[in-house]
PDB file of N, CA and C in Angstrom:
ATOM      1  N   UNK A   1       7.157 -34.596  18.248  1.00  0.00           N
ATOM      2  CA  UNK A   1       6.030 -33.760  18.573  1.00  0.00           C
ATOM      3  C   UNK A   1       6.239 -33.144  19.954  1.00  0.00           C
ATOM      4  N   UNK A   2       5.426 -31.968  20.087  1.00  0.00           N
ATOM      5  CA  UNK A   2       6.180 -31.233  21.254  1.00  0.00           C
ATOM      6  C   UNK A   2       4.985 -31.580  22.671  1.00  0.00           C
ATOM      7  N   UNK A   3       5.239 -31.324  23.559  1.00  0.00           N
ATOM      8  CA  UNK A   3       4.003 -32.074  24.461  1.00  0.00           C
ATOM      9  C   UNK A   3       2.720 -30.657  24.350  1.00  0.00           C
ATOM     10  N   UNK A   4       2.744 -29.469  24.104  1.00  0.00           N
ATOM     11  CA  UNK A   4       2.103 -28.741  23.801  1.00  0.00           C
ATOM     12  C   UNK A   4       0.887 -29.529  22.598  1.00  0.00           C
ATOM     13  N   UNK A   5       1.503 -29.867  21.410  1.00  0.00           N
ATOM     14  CA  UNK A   5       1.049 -30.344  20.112  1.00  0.00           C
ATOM     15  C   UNK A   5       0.208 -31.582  20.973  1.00  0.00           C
ATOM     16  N   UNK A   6       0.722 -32.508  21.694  1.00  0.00           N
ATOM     17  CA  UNK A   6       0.474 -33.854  21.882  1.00  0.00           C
ATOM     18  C   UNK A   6      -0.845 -33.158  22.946  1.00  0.00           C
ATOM     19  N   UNK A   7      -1.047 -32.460  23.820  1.00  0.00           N
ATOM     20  CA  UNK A   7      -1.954 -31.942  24.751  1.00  0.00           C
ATOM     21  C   UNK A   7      -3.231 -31.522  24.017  1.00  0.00           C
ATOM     22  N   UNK A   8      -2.947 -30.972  23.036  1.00  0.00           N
ATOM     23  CA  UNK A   8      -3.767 -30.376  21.878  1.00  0.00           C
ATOM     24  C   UNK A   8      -4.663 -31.404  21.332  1.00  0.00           C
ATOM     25  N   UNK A   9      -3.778 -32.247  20.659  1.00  0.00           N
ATOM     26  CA  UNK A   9      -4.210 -33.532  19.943  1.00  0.00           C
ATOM     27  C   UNK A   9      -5.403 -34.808  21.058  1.00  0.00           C
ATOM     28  N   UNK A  10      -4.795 -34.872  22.094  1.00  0.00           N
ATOM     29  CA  UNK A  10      -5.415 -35.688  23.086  1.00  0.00           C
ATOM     30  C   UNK A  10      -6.763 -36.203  23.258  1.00  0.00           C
ATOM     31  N   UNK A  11      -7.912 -35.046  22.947  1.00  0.00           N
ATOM     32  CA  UNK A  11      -9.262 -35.616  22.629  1.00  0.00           C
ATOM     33  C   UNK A  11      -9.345 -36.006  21.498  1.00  0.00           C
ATOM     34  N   UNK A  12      -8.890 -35.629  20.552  1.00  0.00           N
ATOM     35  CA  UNK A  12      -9.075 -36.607  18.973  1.00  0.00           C
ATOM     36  C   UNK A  12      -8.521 -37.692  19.349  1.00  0.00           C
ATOM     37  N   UNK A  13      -7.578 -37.990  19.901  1.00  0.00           N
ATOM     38  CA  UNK A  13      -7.071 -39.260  19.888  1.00  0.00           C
ATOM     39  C   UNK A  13      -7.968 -40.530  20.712  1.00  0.00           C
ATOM     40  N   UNK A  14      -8.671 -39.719  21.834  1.00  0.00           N
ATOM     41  CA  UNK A  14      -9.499 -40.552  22.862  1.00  0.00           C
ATOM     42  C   UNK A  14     -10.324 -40.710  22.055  1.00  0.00           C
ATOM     43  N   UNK A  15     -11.541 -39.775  21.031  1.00  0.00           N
ATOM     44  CA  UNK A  15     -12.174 -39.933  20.339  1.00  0.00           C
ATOM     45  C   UNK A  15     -12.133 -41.118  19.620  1.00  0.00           C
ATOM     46  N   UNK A  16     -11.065 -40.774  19.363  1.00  0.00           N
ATOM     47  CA  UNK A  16     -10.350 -42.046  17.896  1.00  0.00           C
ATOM     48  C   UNK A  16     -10.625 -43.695  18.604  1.00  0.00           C
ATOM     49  N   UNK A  17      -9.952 -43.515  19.349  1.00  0.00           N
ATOM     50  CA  UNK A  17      -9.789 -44.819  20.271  1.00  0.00           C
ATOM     51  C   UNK A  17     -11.393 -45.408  20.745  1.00  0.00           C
ATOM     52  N   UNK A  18     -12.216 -44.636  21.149  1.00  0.00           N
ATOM     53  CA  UNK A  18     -13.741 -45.087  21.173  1.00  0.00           C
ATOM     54  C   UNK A  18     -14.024 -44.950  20.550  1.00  0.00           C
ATOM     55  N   UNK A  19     -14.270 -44.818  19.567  1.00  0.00           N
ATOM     56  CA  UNK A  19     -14.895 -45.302  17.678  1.00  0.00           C
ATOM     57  C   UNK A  19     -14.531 -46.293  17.775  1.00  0.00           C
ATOM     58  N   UNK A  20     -13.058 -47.006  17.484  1.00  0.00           N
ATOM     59  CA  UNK A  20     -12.292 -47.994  17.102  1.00  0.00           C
ATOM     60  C   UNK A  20     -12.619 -49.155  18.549  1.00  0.00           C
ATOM     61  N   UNK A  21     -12.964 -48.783  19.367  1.00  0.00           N
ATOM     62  CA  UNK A  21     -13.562 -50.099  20.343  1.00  0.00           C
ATOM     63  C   UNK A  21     -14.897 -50.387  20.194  1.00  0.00           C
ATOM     64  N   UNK A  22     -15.690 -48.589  19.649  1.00  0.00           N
ATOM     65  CA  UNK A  22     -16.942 -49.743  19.321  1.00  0.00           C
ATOM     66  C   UNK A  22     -17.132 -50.320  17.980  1.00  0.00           C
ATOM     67  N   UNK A  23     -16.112 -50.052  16.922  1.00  0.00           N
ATOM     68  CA  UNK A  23     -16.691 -51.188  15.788  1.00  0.00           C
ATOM     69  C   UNK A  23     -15.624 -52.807  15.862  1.00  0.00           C
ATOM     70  N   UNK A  24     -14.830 -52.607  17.000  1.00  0.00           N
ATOM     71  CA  UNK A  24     -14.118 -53.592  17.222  1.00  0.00           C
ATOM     72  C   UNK A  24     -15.335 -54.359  17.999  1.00  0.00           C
ATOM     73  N   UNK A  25     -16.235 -54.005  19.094  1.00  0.00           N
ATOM     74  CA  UNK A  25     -17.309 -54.792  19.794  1.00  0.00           C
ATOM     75  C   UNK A  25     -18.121 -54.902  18.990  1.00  0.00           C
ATOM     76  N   UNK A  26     -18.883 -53.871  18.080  1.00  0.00           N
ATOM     77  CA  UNK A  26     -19.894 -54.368  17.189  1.00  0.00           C
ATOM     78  C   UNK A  26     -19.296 -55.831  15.938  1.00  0.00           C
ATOM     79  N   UNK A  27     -18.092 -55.696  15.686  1.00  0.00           N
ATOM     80  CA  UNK A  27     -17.775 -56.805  15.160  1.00  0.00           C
ATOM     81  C   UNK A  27     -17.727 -57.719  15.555  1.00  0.00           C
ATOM     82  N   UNK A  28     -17.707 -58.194  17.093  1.00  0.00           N
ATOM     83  CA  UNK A  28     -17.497 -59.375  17.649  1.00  0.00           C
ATOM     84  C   UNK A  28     -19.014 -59.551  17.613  1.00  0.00           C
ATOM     85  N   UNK A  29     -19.860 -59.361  18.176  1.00  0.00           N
ATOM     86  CA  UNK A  29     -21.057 -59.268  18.428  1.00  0.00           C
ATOM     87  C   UNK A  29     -21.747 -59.542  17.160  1.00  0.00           C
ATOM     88  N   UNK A  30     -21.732 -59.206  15.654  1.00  0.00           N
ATOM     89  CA  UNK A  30     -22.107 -59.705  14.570  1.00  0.00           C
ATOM     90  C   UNK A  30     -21.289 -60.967  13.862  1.00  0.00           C
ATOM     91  N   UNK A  31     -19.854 -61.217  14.521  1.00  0.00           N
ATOM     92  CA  UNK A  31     -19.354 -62.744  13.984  1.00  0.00           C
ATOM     93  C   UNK A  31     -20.359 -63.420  15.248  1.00  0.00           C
ATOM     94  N   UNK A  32     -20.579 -63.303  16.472  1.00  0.00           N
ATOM     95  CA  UNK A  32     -21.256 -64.216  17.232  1.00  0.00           C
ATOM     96  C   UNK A  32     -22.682 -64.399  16.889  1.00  0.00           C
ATOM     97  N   UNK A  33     -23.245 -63.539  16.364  1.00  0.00           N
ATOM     98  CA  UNK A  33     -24.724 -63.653  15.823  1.00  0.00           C
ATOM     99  C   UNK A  33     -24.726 -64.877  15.022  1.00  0.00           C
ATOM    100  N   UNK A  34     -23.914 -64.076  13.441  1.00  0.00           N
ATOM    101  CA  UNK A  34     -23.865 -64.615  12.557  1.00  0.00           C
ATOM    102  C   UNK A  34     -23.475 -66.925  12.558  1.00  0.00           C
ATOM    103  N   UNK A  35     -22.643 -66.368  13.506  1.00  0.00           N
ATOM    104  CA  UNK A  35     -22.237 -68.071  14.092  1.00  0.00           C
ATOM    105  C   UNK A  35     -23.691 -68.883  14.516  1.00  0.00           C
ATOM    106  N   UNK A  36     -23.841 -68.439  15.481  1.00  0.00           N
ATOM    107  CA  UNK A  36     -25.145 -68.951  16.044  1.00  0.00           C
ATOM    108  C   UNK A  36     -26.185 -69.359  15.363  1.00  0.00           C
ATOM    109  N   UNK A  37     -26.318 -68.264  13.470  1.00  0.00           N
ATOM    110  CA  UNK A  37     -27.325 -68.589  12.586  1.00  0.00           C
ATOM    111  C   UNK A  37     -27.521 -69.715  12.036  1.00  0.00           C
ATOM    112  N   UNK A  38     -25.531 -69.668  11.064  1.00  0.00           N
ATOM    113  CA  UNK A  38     -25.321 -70.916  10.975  1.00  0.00           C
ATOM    114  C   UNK A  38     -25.251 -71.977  12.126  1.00  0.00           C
ATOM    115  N   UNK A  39     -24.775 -71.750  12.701  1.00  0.00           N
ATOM    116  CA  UNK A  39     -24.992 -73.135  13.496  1.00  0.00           C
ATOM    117  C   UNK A  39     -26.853 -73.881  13.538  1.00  0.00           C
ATOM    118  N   UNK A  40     -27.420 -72.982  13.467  1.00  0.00           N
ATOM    119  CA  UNK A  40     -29.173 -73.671  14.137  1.00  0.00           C
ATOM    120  C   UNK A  40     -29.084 -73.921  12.411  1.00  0.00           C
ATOM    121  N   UNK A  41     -29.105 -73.202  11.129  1.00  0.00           N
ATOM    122  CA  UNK A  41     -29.364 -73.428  10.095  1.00  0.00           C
ATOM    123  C   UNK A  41     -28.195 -74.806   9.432  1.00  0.00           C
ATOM    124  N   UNK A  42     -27.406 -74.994  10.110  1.00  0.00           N
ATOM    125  CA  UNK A  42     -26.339 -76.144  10.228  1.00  0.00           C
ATOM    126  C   UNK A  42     -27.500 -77.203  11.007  1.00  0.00           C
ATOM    127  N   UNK A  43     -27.759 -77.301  11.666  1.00  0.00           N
ATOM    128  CA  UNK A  43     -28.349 -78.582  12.401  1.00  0.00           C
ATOM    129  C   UNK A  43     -29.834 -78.616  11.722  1.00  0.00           C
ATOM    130  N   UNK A  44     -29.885 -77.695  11.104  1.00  0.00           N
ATOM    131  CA  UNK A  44     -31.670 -77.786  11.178  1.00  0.00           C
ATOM    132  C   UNK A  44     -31.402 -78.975   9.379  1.00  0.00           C
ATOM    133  N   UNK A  45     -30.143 -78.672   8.314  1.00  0.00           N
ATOM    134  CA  UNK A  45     -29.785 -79.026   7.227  1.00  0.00           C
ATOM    135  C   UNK A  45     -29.604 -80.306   7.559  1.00  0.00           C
ATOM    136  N   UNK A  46     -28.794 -80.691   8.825  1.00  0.00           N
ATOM    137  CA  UNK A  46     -28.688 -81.930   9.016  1.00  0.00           C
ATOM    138  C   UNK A  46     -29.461 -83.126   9.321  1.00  0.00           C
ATOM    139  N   UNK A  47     -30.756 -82.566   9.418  1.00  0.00           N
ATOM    140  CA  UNK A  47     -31.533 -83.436   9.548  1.00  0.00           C
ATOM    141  C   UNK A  47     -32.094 -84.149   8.846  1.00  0.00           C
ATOM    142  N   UNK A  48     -31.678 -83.904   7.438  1.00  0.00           N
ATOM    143  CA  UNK A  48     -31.571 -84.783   6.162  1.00  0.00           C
ATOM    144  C   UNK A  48     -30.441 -85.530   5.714  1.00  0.00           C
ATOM    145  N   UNK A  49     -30.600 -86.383   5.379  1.00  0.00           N
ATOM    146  CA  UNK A  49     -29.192 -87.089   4.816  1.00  0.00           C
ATOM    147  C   UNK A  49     -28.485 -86.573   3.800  1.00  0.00           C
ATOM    148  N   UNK A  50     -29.401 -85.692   2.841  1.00  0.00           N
ATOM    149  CA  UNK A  50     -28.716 -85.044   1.936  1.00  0.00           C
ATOM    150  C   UNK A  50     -28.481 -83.468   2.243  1.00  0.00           C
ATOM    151  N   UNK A  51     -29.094 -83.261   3.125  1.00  0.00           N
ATOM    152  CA  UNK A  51     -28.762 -82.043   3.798  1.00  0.00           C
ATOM    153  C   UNK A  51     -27.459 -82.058   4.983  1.00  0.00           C
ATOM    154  N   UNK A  52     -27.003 -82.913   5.321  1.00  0.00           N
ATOM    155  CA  UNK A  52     -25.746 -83.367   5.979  1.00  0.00           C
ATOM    156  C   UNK A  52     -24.787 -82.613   5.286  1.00  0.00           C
ATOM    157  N   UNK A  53     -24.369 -83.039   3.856  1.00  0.00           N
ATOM    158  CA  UNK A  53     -23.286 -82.565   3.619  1.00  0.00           C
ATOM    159  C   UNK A  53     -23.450 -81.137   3.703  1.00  0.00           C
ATOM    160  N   UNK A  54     -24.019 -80.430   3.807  1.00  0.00           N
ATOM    161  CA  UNK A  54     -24.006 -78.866   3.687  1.00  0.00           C
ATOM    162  C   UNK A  54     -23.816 -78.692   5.098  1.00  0.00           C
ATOM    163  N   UNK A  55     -24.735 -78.856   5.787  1.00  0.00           N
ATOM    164  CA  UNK A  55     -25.489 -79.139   7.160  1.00  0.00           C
ATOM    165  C   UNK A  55     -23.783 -78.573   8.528  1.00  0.00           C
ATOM    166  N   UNK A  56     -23.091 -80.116   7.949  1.00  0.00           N
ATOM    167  CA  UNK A  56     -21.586 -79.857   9.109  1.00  0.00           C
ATOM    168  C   UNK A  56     -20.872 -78.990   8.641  1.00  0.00           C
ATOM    169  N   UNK A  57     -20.738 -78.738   7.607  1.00  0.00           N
ATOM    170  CA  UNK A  57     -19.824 -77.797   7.591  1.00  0.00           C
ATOM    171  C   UNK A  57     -20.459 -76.395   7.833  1.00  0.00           C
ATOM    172  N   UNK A  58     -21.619 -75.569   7.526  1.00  0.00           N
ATOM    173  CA  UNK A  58     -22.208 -74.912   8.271  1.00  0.00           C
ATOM    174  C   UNK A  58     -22.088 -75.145   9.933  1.00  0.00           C
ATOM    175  N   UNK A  59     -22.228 -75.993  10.588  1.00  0.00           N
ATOM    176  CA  UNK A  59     -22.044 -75.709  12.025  1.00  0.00           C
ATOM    177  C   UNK A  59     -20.682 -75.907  12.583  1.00  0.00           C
ATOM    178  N   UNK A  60     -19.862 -76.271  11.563  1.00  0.00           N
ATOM    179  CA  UNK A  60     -18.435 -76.109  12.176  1.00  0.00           C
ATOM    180  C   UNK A  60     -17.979 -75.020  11.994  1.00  0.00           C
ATOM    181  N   UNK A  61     -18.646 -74.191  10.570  1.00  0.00           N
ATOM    182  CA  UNK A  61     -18.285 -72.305  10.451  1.00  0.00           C
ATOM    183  C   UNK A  61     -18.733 -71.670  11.628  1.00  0.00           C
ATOM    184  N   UNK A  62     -20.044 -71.781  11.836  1.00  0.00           N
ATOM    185  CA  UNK A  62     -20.767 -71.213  13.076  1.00  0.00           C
ATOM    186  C   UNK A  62     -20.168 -71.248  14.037  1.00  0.00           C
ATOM    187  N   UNK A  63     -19.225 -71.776  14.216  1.00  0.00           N
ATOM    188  CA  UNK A  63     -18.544 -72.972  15.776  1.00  0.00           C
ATOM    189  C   UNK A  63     -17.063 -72.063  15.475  1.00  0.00           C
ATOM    190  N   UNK A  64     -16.380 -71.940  14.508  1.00  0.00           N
ATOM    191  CA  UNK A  64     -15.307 -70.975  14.387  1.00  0.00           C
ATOM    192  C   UNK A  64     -15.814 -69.579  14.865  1.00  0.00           C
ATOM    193  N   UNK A  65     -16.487 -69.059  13.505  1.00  0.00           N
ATOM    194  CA  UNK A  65     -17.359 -67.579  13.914  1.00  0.00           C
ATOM    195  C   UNK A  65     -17.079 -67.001  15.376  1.00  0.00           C
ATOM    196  N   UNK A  66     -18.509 -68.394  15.965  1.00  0.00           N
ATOM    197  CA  UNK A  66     -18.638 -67.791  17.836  1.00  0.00           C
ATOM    198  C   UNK A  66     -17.208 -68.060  18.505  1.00  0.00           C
ATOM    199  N   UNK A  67     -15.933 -68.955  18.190  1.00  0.00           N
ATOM    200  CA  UNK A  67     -15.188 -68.839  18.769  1.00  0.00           C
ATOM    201  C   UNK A  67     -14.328 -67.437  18.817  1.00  0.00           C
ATOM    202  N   UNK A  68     -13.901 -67.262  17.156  1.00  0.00           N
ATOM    203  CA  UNK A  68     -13.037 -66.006  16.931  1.00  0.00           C
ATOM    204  C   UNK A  68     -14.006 -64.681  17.488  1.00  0.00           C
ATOM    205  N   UNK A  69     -15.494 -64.615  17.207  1.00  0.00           N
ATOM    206  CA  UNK A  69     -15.809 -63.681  18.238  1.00  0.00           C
ATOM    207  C   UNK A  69     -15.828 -63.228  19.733  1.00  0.00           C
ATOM    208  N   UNK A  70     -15.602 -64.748  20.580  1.00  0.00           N
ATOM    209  CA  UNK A  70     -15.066 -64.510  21.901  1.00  0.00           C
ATOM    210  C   UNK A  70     -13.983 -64.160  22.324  1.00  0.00           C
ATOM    211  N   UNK A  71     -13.230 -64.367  21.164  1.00  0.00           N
ATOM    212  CA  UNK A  71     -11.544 -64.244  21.543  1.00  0.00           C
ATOM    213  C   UNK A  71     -10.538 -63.820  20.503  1.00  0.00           C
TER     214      UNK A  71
END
């Protein structure tokens, strides 16, 4: 590509690039929600004995979720 073409192109590309950071942040931001749900709906299950088994593994998803959304 010639740097003429590439000069041309340059705001689509910046464009491009802020779209693509904000559904990259809106995604983090809805795995961290979503974590947090399960997690309270994880502890709130556990407060039954038969709600346990559902219960941990819900707050250990929640507990992944908010991690992979921080990082």
């Amino acid at each position: 590509m010639s740097s003429a073409s590439s000069c041309l192109l340059w705001p689509f590309k910046a464009l491009w690039r802020m779209v693509a950071f904000v559904f990259e942040l809106t995604g983090r931001l809805v795995a961290i929600v979503l974590g947090l749900v399960l997690m309270i709906l994880g502890v709130l299950a556990s407060l039954t004995v038969v709600g346990a088994v559902v219960g941990i593994p819900m707050v250990l998803l929640g507990l992944m979720l908010i991690v992979r959304g921080f990082f």
